[in-house]
Protein backbone atom coordinates (compact mmCIF):
# COMPACT_ATOMS: atom_id res chain seq x y z
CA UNK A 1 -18.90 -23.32 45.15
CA UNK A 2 -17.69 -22.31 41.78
CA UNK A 3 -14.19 -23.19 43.12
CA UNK A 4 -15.40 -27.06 43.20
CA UNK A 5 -17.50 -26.58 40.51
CA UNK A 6 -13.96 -25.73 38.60
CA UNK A 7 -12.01 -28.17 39.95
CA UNK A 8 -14.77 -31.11 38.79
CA UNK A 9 -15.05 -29.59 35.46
CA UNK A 10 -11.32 -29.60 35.18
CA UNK A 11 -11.43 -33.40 36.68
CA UNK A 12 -13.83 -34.50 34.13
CA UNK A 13 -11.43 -32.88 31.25
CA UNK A 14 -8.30 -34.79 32.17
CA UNK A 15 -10.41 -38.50 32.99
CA UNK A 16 -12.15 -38.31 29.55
CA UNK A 17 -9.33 -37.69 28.02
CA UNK A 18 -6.86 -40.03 29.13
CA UNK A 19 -9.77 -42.76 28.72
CA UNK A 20 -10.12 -41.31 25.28
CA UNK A 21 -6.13 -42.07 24.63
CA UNK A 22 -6.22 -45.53 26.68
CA UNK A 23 -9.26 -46.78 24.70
CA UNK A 24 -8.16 -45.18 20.79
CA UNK A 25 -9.30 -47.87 18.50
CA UNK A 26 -6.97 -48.34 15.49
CA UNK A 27 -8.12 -49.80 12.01
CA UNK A 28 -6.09 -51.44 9.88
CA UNK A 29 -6.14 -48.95 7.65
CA UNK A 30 -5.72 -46.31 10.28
CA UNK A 31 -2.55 -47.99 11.00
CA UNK A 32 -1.63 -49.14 7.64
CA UNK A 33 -1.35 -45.34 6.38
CA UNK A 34 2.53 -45.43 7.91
CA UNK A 35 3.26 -49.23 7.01
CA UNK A 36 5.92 -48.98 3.76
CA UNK A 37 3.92 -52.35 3.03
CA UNK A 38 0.68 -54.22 3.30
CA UNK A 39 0.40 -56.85 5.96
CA UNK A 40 2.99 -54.71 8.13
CA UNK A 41 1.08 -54.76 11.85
CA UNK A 42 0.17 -58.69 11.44
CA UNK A 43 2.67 -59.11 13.76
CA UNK A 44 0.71 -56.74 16.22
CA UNK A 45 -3.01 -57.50 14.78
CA UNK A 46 -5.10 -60.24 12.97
CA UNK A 47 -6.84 -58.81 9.67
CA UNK A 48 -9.57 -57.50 11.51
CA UNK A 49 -7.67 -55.47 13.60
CA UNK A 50 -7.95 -57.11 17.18
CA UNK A 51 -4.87 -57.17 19.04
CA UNK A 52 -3.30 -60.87 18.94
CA UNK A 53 -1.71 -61.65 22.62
CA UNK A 54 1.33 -61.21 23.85
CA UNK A 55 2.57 -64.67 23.09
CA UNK A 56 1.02 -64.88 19.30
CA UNK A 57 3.13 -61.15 19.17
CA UNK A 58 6.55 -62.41 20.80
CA UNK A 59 5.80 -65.36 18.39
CA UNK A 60 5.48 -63.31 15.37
CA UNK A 61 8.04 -60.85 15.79
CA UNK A 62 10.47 -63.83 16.55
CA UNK A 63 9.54 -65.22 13.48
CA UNK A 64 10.02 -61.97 11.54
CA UNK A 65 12.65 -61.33 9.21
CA UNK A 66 14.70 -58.18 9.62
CA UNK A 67 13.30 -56.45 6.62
CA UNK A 68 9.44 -57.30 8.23
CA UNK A 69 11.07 -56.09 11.93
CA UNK A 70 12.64 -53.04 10.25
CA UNK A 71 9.37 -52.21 8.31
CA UNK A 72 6.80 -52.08 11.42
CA UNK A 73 9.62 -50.24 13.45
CA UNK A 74 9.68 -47.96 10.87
CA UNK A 75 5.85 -48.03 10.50
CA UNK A 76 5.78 -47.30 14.49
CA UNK A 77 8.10 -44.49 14.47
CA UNK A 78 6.04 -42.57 11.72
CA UNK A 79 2.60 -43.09 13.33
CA UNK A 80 4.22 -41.55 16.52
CA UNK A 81 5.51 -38.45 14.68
CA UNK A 82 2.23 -38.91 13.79
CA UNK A 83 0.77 -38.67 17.33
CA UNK A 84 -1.54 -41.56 16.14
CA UNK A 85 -3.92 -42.35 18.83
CA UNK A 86 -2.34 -46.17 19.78
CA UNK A 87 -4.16 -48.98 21.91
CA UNK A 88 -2.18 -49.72 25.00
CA UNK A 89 -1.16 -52.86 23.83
CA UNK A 90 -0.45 -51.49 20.63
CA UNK A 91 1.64 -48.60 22.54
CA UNK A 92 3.51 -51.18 24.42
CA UNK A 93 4.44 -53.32 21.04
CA UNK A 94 5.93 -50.27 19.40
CA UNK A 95 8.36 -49.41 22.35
CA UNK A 96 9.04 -53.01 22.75
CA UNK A 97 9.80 -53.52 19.22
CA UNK A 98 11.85 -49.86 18.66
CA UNK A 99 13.86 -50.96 22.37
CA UNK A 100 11.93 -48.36 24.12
């Protein structure tokens, strides 16, 4: 019994925190703490700091200049040495956007 009663304690550790990680909210100024410059994650976020889709992002980052692309890879690479807690989608914009 204390056997199980381990092993569902240990469960319960790993699920909470993974949802913990998968569900990490990030305010802008969270985020903007690594950004070299304001208005850095617009590309990933609106000014409330809701993720935009994944069009409005492939949009954006299209539309970026290389000094605005260079400046949120460089923002995503120090909130990782960081081990800043990311949204997925969040995540998934960093490694798209650093070739990941």
């Amino acid at each position: 019994m204390k056997k199980i009663l381990a092993a569902a304690a240990l469960t319960m550790a790993f699920t909470v925190g993974a949802f913990a990680q998968t569900n990490a909210s990030n305010t802008r100024t969270e985020l903007d703490a690594y950004a070299s410059e304001p208005g850095v994650w617009d590309m990933m976020m609106d000014s409330e700091g809701v993720d935009v889709d994944d069009a409005t992002f492939q949009s954006n980052w299209d539309n970026a200049t290389p000094e605005q692309q260079a400046s949120l890879k460089d923002a995503c690479t120090k909130a990782q040495e960081a081990k800043a807690q990311f949204t997925d989608s969040v995540a998934s914009r960093c490694k798209t956007a650093l070739g990941n």
